[in-house]
N, C-alpha and C. Protein backbone atom coordinates (compact mmCIF):
# COMPACT_ATOMS: atom_id res chain seq x y z
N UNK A 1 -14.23 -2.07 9.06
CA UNK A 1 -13.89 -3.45 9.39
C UNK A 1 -13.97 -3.63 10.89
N UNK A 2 -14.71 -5.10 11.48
CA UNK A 2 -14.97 -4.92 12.50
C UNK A 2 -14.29 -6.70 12.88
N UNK A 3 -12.69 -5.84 13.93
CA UNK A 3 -12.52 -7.35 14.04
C UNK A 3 -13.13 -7.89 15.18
N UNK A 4 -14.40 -7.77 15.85
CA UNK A 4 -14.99 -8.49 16.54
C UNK A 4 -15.87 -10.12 15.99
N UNK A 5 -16.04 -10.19 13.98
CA UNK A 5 -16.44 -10.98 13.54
C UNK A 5 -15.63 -12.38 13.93
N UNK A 6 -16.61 -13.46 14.36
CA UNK A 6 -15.63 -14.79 14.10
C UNK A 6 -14.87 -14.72 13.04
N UNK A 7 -13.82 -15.41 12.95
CA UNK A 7 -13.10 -15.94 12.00
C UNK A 7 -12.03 -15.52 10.91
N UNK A 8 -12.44 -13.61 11.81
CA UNK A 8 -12.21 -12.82 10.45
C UNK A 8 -10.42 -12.38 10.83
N UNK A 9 -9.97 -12.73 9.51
CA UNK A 9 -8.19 -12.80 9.31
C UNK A 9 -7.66 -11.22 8.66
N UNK A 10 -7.51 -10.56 9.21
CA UNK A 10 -7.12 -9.45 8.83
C UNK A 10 -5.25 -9.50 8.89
N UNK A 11 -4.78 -8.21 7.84
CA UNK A 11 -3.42 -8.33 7.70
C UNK A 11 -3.51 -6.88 7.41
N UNK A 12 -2.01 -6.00 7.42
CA UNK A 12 -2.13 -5.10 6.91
C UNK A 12 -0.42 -4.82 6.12
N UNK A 13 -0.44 -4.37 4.84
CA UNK A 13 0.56 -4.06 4.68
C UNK A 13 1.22 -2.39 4.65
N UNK A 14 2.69 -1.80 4.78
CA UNK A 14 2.83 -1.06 4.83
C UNK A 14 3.80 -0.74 3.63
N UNK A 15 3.15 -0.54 2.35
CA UNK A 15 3.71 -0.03 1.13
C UNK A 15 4.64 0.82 1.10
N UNK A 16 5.97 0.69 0.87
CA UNK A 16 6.79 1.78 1.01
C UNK A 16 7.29 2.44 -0.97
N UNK A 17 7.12 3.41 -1.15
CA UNK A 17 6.98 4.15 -2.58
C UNK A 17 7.72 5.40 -2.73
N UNK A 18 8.39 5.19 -3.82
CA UNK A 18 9.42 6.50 -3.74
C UNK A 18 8.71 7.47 -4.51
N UNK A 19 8.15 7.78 -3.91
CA UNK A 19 7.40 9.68 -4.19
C UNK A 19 6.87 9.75 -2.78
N UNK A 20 7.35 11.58 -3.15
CA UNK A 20 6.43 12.19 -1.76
C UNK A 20 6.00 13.66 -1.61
N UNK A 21 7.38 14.31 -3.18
CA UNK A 21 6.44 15.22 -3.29
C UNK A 21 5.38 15.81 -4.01
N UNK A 22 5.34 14.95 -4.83
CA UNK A 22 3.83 14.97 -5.60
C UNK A 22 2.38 14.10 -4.98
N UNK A 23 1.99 14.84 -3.96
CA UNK A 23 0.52 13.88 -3.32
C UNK A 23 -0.28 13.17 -3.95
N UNK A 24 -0.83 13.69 -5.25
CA UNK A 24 -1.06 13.03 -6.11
C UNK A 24 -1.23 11.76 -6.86
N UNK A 25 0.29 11.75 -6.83
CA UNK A 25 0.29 10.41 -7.31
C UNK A 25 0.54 9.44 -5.88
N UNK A 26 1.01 10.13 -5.21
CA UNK A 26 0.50 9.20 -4.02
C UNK A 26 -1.07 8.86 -3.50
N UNK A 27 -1.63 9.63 -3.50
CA UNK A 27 -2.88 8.99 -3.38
C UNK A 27 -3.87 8.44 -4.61
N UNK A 28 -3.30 8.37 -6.03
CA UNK A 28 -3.64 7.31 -6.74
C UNK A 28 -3.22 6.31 -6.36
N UNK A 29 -1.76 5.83 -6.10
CA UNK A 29 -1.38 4.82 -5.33
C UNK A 29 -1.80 3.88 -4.62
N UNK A 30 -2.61 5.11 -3.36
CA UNK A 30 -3.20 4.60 -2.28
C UNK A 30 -4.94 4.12 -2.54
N UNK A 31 -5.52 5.06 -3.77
CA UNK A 31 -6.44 4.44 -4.46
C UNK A 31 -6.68 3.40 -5.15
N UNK A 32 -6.00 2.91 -5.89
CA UNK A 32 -5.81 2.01 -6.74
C UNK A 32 -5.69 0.91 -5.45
N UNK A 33 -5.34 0.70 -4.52
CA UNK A 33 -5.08 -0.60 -3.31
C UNK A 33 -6.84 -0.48 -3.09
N UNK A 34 -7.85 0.04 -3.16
CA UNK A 34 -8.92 0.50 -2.62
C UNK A 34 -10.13 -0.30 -3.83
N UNK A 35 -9.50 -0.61 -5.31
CA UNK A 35 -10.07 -0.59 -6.03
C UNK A 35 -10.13 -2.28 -7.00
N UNK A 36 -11.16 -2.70 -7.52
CA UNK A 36 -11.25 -4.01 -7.91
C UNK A 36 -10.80 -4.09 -8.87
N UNK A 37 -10.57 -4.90 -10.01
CA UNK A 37 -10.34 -4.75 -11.55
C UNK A 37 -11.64 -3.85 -12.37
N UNK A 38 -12.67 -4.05 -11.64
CA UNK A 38 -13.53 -3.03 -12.17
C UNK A 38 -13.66 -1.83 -12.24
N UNK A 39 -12.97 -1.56 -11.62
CA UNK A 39 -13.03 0.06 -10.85
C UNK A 39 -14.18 0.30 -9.37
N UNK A 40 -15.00 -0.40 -9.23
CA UNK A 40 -15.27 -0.29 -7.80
C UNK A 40 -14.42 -0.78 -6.64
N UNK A 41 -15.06 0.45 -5.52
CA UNK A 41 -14.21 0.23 -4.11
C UNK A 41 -14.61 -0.77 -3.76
N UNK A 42 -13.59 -1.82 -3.28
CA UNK A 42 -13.28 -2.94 -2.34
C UNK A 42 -14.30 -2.15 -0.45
N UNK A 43 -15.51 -3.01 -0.58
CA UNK A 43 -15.75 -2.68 0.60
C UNK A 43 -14.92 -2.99 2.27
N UNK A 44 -13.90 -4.19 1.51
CA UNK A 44 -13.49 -4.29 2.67
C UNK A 44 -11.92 -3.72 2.83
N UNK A 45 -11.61 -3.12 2.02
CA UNK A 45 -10.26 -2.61 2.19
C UNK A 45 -10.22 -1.59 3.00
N UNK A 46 -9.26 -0.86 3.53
CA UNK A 46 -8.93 0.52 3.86
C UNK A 46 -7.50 1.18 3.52
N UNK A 47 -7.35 2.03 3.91
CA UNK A 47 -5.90 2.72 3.75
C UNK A 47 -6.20 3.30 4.58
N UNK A 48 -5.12 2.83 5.80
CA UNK A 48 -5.12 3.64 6.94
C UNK A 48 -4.45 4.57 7.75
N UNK A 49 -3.51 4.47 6.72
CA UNK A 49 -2.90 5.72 6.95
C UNK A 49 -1.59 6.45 5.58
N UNK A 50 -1.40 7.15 5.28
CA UNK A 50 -0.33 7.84 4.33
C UNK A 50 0.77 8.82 5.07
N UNK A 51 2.18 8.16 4.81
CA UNK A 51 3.32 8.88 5.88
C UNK A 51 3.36 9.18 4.27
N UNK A 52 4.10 10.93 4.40
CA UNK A 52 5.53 11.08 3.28
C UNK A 52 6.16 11.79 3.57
N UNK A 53 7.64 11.52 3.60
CA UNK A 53 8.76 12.17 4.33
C UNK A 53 9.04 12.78 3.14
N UNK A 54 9.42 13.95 2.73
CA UNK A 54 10.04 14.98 2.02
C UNK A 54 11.46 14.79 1.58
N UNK A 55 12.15 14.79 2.62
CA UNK A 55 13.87 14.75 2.71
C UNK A 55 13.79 12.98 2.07
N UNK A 56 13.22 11.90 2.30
CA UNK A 56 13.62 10.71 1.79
C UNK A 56 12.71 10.69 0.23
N UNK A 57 11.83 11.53 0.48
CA UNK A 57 10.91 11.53 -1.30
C UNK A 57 10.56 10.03 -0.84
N UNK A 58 9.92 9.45 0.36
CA UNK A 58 9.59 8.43 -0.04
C UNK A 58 7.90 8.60 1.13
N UNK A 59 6.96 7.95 0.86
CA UNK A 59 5.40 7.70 1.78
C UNK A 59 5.35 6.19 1.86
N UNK A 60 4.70 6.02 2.85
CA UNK A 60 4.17 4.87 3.46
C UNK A 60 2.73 4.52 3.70
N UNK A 61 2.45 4.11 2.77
CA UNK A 61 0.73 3.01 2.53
C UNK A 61 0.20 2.19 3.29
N UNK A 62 -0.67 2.65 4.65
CA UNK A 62 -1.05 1.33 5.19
C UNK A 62 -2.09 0.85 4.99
N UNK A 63 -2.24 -0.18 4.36
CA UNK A 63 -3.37 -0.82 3.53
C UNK A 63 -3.59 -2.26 4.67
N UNK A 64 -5.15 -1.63 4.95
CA UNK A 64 -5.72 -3.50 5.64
C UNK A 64 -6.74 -3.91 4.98
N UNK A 65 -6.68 -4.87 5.15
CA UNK A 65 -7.78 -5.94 4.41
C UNK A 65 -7.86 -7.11 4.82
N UNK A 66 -8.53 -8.11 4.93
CA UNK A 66 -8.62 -9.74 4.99
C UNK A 66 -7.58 -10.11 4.20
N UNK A 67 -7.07 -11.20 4.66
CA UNK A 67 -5.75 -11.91 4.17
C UNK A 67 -5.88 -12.36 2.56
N UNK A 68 -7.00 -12.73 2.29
CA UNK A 68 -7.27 -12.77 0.84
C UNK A 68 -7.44 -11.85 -0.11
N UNK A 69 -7.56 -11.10 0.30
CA UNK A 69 -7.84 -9.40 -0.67
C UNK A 69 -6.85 -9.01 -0.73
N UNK A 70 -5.87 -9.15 0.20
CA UNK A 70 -4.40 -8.12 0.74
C UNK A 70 -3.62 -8.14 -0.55
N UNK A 71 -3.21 -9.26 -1.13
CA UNK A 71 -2.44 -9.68 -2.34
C UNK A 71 -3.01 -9.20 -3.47
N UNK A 72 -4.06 -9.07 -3.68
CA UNK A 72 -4.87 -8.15 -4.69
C UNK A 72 -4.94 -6.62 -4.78
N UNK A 73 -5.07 -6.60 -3.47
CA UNK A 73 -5.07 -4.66 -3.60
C UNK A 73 -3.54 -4.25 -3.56
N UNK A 74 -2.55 -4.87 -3.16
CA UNK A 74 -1.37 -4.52 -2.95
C UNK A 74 -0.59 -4.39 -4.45
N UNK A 75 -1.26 -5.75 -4.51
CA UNK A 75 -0.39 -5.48 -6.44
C UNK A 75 -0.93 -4.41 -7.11
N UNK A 76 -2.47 -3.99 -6.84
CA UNK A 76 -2.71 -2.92 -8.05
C UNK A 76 -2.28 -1.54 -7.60
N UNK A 77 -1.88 -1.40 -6.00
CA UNK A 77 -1.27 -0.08 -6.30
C UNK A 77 0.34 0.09 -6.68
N UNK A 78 1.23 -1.14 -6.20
CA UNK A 78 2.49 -1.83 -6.63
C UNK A 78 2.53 -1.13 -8.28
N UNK A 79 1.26 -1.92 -9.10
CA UNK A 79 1.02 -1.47 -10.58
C UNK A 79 1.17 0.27 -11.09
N UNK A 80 -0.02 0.99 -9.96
CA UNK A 80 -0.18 2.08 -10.17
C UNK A 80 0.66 2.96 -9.73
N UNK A 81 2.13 2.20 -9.13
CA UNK A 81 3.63 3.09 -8.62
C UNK A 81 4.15 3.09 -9.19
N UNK A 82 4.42 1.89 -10.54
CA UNK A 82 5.48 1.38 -11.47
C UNK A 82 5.20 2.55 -12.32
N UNK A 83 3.77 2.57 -12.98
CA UNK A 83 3.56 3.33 -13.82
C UNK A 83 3.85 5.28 -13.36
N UNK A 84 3.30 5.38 -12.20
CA UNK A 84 3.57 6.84 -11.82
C UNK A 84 4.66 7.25 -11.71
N UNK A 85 5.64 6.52 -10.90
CA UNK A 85 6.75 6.84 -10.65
C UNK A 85 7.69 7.23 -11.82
N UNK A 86 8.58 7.80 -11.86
CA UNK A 86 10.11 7.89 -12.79
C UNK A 86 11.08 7.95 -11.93
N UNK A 87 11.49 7.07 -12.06
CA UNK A 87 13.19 6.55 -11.07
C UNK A 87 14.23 7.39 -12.04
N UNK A 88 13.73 7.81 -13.06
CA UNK A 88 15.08 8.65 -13.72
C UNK A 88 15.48 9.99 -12.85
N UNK A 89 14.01 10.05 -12.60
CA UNK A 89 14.38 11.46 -12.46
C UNK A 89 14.16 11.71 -10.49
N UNK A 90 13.82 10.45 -10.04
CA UNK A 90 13.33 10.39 -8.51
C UNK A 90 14.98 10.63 -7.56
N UNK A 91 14.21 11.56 -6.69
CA UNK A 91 15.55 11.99 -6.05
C UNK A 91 15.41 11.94 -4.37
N UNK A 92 16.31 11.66 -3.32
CA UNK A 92 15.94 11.44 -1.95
C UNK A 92 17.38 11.52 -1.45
N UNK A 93 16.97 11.90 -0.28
CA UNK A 93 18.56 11.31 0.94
C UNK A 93 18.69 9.70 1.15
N UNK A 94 17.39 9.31 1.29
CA UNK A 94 17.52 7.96 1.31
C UNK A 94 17.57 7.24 -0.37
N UNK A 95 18.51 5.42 -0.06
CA UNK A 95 18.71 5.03 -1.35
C UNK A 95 17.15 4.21 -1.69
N UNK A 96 17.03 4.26 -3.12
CA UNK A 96 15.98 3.68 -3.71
C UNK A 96 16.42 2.71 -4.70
N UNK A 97 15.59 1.65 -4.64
CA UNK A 97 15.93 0.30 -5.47
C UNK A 97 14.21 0.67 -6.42
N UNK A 98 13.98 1.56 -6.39
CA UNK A 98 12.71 1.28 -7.65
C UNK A 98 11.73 2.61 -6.94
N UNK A 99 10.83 1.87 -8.08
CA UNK A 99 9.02 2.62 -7.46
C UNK A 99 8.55 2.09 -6.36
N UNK A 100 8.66 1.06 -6.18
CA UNK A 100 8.28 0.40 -4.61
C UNK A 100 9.69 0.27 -3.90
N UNK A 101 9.61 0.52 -2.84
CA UNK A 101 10.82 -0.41 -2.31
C UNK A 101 10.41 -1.25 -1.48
N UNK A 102 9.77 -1.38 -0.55
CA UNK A 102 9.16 -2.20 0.62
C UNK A 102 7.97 -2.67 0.66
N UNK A 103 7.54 -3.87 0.85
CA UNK A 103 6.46 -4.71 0.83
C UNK A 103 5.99 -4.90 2.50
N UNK A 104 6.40 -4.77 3.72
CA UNK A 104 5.93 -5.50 4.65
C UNK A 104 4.81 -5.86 4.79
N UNK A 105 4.92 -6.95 5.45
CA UNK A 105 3.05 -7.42 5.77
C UNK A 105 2.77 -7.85 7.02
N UNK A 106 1.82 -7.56 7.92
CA UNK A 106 2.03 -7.76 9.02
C UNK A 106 0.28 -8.35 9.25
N UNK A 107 0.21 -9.44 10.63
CA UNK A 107 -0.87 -9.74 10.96
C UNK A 107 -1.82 -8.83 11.84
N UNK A 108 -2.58 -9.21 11.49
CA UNK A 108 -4.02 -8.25 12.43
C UNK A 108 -4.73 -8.69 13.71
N UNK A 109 -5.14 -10.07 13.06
CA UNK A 109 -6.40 -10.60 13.74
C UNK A 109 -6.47 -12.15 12.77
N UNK A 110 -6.33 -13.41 13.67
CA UNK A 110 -6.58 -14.55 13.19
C UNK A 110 -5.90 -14.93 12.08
N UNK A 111 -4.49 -14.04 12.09
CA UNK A 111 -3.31 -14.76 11.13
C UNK A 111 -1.99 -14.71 11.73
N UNK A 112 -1.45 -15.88 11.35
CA UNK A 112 -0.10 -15.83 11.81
C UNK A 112 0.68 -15.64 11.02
N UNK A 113 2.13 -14.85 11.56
CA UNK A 113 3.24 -14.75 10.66
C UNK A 113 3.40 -15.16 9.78
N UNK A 114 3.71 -16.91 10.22
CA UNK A 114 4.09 -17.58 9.17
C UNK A 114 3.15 -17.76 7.92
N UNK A 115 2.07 -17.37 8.57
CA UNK A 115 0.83 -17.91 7.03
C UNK A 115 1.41 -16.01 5.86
């Protein structure tokens, strides 16, 4: 992605997911944000980076994309956490409200906050 294009609205979110010690399913996670309903890669997505802290059992997804894609790739790995995850059995120092806990979304390039 090259934000030197006119016009171009980039965002990125930072998925927060309670697993961390199975990589695995973290990077289905981080795949599934990468991927269309078809199963092909989104040329314009990325994942740009994967934190996972051990002691919290929780990683961090940074997924960018154009502001219109963002809501699309975010839900299907959102999808592919619900399903991986087991909160029965998910354990951390830090507290967890689910398979996801955190959504942030932050601007890039040619978006504002408020949008």
């Amino acid at each position: 992605m090259s934000s030197s294009r006119v016009g171009l609205r980039l965002a990125a979110c930072l998925l927060n997911v309670s697993e961390a010690g199975r990589k695995y399913i973290v990077e289905n996670i981080a795949k599934a944000a990468l991927l269309d309903k078809n199963g092909k890669k989104h040329p314009q997505v990325s994942v740009l980076n994967i934190f996972s802290d051990q002691d919290y059992n929780r990683s961090v997804i940074t997924i960018a994309t154009s502001v219109d894609k963002l809501g699309s790739s975010v839900l299907a790995a959102c999808l592919e956490a619900f399903q991986a995850i087991d909160m029965e059995v998910q354990e951390g120092i830090h507290p967890c409200l689910g398979a996801v806990v955190l959504i942030p979304i932050y601007p890039l390039s040619g978006v504002t906050v408020e949008e």
